[in-house]
PDB file of N, CA and C in Angstrom:
ATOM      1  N   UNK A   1      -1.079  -7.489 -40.535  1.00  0.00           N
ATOM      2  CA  UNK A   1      -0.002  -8.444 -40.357  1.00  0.00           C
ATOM      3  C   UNK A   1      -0.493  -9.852 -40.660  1.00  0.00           C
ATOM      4  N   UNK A   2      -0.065 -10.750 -41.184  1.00  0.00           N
ATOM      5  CA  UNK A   2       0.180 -11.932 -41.683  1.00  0.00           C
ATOM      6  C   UNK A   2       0.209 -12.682 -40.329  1.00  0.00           C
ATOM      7  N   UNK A   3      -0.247 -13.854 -40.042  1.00  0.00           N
ATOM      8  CA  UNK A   3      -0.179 -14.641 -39.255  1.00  0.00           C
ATOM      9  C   UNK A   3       1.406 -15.328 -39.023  1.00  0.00           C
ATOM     10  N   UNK A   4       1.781 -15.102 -40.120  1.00  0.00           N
ATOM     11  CA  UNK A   4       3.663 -15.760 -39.841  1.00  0.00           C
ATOM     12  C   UNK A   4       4.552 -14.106 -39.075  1.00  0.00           C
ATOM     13  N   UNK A   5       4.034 -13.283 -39.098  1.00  0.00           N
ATOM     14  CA  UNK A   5       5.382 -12.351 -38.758  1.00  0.00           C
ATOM     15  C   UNK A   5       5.072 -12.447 -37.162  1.00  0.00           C
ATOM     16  N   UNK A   6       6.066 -11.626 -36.431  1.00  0.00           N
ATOM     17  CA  UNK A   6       6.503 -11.516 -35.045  1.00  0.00           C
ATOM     18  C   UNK A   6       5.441 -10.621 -34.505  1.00  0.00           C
ATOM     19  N   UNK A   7       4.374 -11.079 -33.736  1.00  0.00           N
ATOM     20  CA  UNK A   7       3.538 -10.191 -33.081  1.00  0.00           C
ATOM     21  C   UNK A   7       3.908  -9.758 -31.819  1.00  0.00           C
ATOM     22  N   UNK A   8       3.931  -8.529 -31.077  1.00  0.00           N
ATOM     23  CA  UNK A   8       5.180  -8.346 -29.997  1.00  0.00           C
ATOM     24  C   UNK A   8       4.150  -8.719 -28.941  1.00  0.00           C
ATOM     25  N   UNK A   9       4.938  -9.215 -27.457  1.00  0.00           N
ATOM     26  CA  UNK A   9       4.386 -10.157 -26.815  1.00  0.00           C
ATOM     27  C   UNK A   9       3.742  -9.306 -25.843  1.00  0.00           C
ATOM     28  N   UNK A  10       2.888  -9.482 -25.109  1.00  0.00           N
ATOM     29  CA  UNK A  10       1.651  -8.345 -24.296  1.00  0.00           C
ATOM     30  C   UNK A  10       1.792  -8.711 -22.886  1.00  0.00           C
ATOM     31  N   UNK A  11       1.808  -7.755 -22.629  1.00  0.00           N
ATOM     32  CA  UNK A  11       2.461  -7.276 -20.799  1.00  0.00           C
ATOM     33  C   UNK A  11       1.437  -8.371 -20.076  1.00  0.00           C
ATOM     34  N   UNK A  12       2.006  -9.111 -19.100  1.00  0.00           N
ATOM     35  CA  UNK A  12       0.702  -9.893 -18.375  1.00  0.00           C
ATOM     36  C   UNK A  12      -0.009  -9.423 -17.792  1.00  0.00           C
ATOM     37  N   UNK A  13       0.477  -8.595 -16.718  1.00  0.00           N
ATOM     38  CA  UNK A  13      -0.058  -7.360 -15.859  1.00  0.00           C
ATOM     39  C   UNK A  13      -1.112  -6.403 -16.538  1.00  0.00           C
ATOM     40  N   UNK A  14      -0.600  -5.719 -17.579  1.00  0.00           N
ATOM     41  CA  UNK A  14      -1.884  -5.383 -18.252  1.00  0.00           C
ATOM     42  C   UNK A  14      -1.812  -5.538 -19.841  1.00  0.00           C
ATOM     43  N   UNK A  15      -3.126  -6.460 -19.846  1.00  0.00           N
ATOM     44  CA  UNK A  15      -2.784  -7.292 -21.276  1.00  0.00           C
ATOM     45  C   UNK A  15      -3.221  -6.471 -22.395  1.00  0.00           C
ATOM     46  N   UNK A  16      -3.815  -5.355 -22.026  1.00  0.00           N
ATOM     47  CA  UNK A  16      -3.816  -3.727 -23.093  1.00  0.00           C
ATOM     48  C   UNK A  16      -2.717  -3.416 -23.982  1.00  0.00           C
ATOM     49  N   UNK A  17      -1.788  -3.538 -23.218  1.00  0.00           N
ATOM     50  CA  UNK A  17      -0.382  -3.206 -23.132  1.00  0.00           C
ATOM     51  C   UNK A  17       0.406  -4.195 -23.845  1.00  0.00           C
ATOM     52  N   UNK A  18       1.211  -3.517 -24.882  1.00  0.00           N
ATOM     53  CA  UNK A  18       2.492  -4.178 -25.708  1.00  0.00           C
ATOM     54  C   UNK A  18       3.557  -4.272 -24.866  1.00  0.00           C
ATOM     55  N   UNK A  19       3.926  -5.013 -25.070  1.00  0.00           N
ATOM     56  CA  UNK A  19       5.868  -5.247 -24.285  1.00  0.00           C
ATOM     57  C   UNK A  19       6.773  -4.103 -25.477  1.00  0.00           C
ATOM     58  N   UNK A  20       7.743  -3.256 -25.331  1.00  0.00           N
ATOM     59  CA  UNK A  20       8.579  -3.178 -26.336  1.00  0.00           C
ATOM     60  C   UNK A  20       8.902  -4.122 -26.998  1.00  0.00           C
ATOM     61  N   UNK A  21       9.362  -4.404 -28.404  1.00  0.00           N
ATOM     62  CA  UNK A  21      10.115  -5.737 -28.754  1.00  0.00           C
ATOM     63  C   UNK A  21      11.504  -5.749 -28.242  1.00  0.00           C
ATOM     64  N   UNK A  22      12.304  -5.087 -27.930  1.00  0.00           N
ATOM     65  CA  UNK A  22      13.493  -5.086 -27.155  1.00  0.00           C
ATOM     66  C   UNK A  22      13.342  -5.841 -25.591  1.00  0.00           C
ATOM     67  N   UNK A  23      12.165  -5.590 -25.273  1.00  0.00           N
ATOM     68  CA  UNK A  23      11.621  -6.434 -23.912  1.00  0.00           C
ATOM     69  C   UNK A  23      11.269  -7.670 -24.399  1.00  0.00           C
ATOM     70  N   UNK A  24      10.866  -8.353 -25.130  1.00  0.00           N
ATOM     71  CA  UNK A  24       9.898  -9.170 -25.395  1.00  0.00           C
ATOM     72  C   UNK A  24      10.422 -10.803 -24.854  1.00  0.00           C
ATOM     73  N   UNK A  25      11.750 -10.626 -25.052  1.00  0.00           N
ATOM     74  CA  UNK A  25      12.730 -11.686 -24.705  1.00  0.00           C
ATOM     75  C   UNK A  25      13.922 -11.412 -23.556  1.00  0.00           C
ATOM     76  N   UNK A  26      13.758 -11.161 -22.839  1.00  0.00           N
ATOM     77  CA  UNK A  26      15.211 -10.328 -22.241  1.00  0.00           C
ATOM     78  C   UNK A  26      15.334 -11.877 -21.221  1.00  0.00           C
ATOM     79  N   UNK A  27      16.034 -11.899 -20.544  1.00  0.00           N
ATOM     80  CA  UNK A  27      16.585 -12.782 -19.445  1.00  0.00           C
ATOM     81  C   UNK A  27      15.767 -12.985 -18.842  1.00  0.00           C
ATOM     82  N   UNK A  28      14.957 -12.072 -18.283  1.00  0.00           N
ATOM     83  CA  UNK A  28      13.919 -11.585 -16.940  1.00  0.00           C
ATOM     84  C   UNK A  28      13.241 -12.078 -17.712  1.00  0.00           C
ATOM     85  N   UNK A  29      12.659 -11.961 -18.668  1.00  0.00           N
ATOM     86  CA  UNK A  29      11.086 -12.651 -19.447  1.00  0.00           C
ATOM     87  C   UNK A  29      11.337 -14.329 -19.186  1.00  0.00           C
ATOM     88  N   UNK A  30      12.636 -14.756 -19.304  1.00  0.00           N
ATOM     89  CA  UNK A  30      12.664 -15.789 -19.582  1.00  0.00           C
ATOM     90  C   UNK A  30      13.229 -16.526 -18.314  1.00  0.00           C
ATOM     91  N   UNK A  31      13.612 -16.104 -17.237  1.00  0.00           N
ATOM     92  CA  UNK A  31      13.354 -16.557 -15.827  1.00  0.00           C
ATOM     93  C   UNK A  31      11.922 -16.306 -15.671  1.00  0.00           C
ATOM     94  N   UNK A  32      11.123 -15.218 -15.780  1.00  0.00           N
ATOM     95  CA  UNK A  32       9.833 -15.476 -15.437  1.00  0.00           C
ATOM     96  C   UNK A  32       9.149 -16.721 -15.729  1.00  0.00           C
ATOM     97  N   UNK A  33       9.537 -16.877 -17.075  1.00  0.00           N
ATOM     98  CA  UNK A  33       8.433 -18.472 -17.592  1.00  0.00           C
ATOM     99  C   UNK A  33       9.324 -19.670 -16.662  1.00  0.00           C
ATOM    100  N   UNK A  34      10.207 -19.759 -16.180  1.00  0.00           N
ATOM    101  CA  UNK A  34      11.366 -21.066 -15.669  1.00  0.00           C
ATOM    102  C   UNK A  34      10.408 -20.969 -14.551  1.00  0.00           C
ATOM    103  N   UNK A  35      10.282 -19.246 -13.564  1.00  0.00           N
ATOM    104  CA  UNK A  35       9.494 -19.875 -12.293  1.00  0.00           C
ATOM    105  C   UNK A  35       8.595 -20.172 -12.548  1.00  0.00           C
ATOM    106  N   UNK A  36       7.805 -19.722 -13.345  1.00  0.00           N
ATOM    107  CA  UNK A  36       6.040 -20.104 -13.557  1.00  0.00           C
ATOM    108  C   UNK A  36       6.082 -21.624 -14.012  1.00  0.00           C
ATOM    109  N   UNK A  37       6.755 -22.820 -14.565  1.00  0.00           N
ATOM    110  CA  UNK A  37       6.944 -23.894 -14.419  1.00  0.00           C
ATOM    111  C   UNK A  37       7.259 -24.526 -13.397  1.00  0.00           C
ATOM    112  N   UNK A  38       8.223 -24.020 -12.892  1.00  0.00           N
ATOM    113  CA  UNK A  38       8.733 -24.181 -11.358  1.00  0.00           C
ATOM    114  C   UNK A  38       8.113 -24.182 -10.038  1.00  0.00           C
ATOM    115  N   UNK A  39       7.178 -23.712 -10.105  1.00  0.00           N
ATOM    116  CA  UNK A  39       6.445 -23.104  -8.957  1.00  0.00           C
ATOM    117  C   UNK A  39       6.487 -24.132  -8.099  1.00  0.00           C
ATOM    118  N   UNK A  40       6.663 -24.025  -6.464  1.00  0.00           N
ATOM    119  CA  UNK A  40       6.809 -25.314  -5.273  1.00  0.00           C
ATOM    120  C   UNK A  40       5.427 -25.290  -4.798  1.00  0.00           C
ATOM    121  N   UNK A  41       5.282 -26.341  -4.140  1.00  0.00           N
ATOM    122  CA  UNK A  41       3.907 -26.816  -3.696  1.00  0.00           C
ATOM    123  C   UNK A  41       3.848 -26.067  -2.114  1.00  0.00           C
ATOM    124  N   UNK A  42       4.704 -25.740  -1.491  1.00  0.00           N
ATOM    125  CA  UNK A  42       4.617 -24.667  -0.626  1.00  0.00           C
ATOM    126  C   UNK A  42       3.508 -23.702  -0.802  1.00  0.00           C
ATOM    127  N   UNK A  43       3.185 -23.426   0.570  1.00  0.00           N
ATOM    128  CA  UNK A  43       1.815 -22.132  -0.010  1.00  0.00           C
ATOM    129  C   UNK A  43       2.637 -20.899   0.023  1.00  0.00           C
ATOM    130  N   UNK A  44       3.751 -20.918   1.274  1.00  0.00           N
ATOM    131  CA  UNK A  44       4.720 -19.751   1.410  1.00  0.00           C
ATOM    132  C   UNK A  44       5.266 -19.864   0.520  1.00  0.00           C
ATOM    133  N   UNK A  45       6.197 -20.500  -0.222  1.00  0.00           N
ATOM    134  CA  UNK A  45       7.206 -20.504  -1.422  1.00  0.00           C
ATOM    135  C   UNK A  45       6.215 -19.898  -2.680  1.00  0.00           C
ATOM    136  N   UNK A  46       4.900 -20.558  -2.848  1.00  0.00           N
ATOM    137  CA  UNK A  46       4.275 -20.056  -3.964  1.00  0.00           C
ATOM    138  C   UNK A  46       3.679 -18.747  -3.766  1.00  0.00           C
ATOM    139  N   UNK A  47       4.053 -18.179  -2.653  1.00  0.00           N
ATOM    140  CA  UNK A  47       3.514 -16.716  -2.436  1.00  0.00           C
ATOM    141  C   UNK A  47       4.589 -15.574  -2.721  1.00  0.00           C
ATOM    142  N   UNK A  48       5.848 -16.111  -2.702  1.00  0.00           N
ATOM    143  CA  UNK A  48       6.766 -15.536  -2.949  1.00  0.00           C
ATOM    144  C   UNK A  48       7.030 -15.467  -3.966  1.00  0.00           C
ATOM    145  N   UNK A  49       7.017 -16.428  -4.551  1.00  0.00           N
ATOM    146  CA  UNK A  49       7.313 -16.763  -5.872  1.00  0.00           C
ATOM    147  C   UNK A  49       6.237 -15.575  -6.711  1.00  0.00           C
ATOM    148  N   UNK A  50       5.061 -15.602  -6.577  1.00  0.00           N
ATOM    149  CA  UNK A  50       3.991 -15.245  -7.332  1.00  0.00           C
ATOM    150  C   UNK A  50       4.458 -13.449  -7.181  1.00  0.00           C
ATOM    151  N   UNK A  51       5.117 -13.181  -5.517  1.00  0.00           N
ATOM    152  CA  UNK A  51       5.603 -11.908  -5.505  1.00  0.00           C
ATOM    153  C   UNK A  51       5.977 -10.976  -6.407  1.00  0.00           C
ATOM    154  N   UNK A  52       7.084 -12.527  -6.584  1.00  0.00           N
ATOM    155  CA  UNK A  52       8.467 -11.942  -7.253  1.00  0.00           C
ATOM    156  C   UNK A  52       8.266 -12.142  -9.070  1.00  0.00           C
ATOM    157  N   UNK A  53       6.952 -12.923  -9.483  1.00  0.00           N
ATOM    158  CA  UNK A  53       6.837 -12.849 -10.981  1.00  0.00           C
ATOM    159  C   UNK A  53       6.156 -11.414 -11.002  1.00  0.00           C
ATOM    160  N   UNK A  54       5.047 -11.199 -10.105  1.00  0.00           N
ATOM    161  CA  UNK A  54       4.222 -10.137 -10.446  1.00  0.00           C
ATOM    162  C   UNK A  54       5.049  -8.554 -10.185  1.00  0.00           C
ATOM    163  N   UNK A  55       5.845  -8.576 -10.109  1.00  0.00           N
ATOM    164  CA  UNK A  55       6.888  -7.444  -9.605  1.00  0.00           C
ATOM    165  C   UNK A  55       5.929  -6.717  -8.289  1.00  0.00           C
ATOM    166  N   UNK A  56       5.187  -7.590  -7.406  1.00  0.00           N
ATOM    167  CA  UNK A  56       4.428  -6.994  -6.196  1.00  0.00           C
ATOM    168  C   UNK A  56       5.500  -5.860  -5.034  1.00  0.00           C
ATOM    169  N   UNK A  57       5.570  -4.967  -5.252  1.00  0.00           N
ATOM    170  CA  UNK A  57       7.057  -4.296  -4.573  1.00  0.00           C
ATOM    171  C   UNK A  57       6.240  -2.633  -3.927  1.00  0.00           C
ATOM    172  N   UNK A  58       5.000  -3.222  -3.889  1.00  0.00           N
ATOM    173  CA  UNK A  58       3.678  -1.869  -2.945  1.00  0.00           C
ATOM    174  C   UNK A  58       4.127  -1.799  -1.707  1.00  0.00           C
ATOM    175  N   UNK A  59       4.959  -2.902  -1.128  1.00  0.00           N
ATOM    176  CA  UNK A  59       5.554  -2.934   0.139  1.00  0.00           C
ATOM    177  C   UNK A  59       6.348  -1.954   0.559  1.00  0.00           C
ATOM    178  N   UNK A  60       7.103  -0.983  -0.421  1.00  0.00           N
ATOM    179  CA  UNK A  60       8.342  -0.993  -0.434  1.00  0.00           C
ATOM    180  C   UNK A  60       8.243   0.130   1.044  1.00  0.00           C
ATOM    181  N   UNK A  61       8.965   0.449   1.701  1.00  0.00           N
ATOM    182  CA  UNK A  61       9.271   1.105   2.481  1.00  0.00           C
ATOM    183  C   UNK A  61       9.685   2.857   2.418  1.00  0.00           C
ATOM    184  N   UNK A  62       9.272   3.729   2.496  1.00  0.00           N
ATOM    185  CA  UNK A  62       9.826   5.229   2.314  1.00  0.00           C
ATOM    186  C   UNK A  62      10.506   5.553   3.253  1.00  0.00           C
ATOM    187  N   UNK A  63      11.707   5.628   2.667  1.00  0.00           N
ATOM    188  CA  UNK A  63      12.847   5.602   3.952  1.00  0.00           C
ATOM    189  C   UNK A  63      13.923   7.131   3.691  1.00  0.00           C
ATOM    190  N   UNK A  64      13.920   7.809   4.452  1.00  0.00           N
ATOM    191  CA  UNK A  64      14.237   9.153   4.210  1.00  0.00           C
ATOM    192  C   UNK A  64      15.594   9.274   5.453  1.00  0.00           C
ATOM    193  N   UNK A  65      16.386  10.429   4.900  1.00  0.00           N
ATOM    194  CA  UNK A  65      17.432  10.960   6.270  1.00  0.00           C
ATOM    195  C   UNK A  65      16.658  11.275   6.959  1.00  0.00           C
ATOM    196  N   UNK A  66      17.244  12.124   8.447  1.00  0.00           N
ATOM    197  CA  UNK A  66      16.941  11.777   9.422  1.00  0.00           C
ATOM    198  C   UNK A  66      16.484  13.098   9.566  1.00  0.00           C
ATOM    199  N   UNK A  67      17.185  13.888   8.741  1.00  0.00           N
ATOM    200  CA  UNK A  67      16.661  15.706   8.955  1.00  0.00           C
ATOM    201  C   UNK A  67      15.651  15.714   7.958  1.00  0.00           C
ATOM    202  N   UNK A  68      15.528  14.903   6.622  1.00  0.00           N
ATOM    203  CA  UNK A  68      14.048  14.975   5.594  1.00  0.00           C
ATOM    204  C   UNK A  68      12.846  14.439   6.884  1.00  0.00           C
ATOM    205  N   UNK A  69      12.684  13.516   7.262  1.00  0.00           N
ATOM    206  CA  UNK A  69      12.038  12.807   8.407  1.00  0.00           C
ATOM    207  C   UNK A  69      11.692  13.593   9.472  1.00  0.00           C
ATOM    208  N   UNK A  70      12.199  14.498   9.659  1.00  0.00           N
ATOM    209  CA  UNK A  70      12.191  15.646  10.787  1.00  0.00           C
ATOM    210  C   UNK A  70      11.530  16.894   9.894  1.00  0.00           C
ATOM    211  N   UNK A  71      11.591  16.992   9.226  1.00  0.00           N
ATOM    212  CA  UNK A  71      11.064  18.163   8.418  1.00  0.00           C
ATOM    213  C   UNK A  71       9.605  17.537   7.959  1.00  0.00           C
ATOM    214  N   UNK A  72       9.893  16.404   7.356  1.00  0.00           N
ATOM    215  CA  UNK A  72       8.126  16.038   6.913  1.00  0.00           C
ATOM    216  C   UNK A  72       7.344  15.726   8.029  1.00  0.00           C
ATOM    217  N   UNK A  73       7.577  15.258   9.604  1.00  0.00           N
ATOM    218  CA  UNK A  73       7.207  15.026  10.483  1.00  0.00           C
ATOM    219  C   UNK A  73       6.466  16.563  11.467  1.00  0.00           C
ATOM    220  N   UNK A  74       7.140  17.488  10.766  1.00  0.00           N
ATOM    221  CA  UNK A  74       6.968  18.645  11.883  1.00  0.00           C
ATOM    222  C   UNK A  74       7.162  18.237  12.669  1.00  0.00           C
ATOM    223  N   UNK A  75       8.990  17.609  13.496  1.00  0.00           N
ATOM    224  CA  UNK A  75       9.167  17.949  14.765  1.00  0.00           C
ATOM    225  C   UNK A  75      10.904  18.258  14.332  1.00  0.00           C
ATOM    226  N   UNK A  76      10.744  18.811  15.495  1.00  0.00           N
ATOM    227  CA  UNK A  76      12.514  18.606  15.917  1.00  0.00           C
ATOM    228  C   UNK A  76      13.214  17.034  16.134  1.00  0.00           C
ATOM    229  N   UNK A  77      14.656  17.138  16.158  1.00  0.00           N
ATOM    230  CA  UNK A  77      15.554  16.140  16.380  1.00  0.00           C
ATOM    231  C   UNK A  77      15.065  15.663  17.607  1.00  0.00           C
ATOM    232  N   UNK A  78      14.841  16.624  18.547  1.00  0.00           N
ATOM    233  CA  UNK A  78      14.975  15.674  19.983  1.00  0.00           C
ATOM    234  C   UNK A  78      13.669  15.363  20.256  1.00  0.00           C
ATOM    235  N   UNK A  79      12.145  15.931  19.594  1.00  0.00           N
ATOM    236  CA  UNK A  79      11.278  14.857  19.526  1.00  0.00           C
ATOM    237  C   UNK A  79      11.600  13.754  18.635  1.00  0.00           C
ATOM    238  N   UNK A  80      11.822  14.075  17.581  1.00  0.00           N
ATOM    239  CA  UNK A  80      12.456  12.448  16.854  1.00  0.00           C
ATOM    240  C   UNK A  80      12.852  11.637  17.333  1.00  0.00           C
ATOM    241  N   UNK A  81      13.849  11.650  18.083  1.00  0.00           N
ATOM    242  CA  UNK A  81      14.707  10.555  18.931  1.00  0.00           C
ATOM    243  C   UNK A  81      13.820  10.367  19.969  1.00  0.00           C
ATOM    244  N   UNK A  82      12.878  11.143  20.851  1.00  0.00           N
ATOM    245  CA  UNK A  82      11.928  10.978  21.746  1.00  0.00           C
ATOM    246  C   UNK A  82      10.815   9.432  21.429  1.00  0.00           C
ATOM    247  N   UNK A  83      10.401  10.184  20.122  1.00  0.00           N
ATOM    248  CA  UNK A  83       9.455   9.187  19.379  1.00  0.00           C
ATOM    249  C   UNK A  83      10.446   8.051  18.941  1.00  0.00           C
ATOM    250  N   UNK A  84      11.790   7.979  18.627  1.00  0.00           N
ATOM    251  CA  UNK A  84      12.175   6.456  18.060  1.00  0.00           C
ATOM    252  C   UNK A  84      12.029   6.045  19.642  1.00  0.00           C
ATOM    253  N   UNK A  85      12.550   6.421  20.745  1.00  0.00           N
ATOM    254  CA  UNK A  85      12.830   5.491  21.796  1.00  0.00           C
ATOM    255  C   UNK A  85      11.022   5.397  22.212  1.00  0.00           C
ATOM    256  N   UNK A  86      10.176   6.052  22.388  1.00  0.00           N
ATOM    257  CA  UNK A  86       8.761   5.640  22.563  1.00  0.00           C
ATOM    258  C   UNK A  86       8.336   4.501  21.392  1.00  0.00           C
ATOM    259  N   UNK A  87       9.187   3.782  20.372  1.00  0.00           N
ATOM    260  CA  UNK A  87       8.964   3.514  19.227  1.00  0.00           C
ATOM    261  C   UNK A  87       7.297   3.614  18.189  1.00  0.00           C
ATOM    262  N   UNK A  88       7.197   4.771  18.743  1.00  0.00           N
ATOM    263  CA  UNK A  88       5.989   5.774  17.937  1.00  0.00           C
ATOM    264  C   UNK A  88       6.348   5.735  16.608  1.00  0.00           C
ATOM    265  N   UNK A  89       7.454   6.029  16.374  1.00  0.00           N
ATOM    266  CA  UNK A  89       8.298   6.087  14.907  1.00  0.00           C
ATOM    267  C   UNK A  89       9.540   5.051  14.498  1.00  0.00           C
ATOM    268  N   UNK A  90       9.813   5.131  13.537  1.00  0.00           N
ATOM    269  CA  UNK A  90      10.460   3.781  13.864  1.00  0.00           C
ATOM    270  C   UNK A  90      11.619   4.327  12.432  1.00  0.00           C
ATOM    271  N   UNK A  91      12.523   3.979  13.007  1.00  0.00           N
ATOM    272  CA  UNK A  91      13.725   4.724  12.232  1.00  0.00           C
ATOM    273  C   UNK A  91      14.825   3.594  11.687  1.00  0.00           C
ATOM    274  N   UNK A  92      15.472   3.540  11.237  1.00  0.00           N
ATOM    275  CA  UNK A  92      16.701   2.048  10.805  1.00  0.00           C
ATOM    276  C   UNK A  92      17.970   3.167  10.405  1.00  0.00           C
ATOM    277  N   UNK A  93      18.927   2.220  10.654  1.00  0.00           N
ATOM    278  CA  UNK A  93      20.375   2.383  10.563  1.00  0.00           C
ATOM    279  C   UNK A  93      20.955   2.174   8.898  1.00  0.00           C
ATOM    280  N   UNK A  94      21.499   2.801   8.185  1.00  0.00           N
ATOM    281  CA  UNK A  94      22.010   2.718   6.687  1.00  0.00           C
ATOM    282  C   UNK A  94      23.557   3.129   6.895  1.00  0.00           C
ATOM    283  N   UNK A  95      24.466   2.545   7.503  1.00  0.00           N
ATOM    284  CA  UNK A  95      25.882   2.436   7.612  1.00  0.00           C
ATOM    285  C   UNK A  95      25.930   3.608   8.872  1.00  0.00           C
ATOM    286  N   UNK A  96      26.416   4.973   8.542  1.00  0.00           N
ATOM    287  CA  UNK A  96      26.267   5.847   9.766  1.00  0.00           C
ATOM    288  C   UNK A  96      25.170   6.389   9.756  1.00  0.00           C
ATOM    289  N   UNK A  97      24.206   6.546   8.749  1.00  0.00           N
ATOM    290  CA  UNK A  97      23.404   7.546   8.489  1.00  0.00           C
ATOM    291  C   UNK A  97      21.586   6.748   9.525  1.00  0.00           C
ATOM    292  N   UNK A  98      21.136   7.668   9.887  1.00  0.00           N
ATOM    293  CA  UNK A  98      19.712   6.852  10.854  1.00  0.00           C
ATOM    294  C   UNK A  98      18.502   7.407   9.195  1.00  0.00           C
ATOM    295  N   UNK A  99      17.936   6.498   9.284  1.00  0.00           N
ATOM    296  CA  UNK A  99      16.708   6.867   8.195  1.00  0.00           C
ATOM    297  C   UNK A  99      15.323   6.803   8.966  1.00  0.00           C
ATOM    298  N   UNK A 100      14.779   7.601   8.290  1.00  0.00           N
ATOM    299  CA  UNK A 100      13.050   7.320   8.879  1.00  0.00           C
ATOM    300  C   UNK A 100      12.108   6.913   8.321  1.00  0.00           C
ATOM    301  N   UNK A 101      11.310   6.050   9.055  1.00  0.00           N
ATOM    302  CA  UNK A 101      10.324   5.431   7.746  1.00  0.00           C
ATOM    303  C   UNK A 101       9.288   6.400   7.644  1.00  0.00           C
ATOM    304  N   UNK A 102       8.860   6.905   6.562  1.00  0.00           N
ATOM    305  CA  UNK A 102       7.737   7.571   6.505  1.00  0.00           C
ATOM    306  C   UNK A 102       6.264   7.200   6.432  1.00  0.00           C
ATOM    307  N   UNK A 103       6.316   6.119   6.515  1.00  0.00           N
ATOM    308  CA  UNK A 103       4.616   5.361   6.459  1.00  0.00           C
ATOM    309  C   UNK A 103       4.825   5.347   8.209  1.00  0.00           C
ATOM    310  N   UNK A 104       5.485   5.655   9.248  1.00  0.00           N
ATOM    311  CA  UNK A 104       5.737   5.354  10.547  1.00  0.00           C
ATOM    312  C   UNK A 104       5.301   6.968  11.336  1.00  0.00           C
ATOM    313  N   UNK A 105       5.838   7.787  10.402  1.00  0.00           N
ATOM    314  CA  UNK A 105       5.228   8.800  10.847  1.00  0.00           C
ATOM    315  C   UNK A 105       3.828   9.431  10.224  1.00  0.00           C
ATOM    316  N   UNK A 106       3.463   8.815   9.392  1.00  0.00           N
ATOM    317  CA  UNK A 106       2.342   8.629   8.866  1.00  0.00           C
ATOM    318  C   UNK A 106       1.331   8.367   9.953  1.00  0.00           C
ATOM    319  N   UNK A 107       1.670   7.133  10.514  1.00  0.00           N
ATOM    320  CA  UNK A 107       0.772   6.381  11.532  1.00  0.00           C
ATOM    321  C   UNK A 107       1.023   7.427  12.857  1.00  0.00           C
ATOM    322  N   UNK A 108       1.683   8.267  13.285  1.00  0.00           N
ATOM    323  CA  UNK A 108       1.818   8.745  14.446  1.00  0.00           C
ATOM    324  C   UNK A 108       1.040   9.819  14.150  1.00  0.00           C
ATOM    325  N   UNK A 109       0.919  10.898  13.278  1.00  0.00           N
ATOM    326  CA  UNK A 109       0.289  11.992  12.734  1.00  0.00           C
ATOM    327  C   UNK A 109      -1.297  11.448  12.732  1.00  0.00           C
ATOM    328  N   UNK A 110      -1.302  10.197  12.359  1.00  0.00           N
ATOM    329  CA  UNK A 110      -3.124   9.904  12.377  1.00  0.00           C
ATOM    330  C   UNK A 110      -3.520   9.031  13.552  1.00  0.00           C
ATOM    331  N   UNK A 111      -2.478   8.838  14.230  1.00  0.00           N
ATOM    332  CA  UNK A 111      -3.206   8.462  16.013  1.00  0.00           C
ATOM    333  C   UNK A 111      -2.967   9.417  17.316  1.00  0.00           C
ATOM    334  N   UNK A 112      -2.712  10.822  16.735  1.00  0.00           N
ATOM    335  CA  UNK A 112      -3.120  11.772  17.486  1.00  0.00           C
ATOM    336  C   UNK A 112      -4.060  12.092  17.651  1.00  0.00           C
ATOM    337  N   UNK A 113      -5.005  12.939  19.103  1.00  0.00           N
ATOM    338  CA  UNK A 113      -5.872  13.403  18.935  1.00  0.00           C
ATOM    339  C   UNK A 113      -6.693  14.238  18.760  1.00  0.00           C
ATOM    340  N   UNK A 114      -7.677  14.497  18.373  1.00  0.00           N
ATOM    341  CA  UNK A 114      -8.647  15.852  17.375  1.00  0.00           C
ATOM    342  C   UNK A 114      -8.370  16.863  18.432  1.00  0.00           C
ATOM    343  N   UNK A 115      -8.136  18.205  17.889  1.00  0.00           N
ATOM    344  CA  UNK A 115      -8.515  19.160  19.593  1.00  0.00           C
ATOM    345  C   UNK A 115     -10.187  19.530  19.494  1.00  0.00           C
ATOM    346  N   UNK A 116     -10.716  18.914  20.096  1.00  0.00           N
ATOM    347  CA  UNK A 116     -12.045  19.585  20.373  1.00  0.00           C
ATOM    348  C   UNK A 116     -12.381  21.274  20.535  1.00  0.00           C
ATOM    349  N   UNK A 117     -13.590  21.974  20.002  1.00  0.00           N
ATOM    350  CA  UNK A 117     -13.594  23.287  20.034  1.00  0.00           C
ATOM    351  C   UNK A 117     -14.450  23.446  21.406  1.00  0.00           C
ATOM    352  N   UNK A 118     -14.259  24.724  21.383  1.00  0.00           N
ATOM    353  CA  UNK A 118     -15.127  25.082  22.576  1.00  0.00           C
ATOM    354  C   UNK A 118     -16.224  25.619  22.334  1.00  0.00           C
ATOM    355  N   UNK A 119     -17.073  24.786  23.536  1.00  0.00           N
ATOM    356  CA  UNK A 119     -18.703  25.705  23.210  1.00  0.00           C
ATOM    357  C   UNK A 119     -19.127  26.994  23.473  1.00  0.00           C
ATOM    358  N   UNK A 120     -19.487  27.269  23.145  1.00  0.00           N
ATOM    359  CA  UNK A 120     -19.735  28.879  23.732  1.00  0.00           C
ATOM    360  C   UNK A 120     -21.147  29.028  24.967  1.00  0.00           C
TER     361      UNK A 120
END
């Protein structure tokens, strides 16, 4: 390629990586560069900000019904509800439906304790 034609623009995240040319310009590319000028002198605002360019979204939450949550948990309903009110587990409301977080029962499954064997 010639130094004058369109070289397609390279992922920031990993700069290995081509953008599609259909990506190369989209809206989102081009709010990205507005915040990266933009950026506030805030340390919180610039943490958010930096969040929300880097698509940082590792946070996200695994949030399941209430009978998937009960099934990946190995318990029943009425330990479930046992454990939300001990808030061992920790469950949220989605209009009628109760969801469960699964990084919550994650943490309850690994702060149980070992059964010790017996000696002979």
């Amino acid at each position: 390629m010639t130094s004058n034609q369109h070289q397609p623009e390279r992922d920031q995240r990993h700069p290995g990586r081509r953008l599609p040319s259909d990506c190369a310009s989209t809206p989102c590319r081009e709010m990205e560069k507005s915040a990266r000028a933009a950026r506030p002198d805030h340390p919180i605002m610039a943490q958010i900000f930096d969040a929300l360019i880097n698509n940082d979204f590792s946070r996200q939450r695994r949030l399941v019904v209430f009978k998937d949550g009960c099934r990946y948990g190995k318990f029943g309903k009425t330990k479930a509800y046992e454990l939300i009110a001990q808030e061992r587990i920790k469950a949220y409301k989605l209009g009628g439906k109760t969801m469960i977080d699964l990084d919550s029962v994650d943490q309850f499954h690994a702060s149980l304790p070992k059964v010790e064997s017996r000696a002979r």
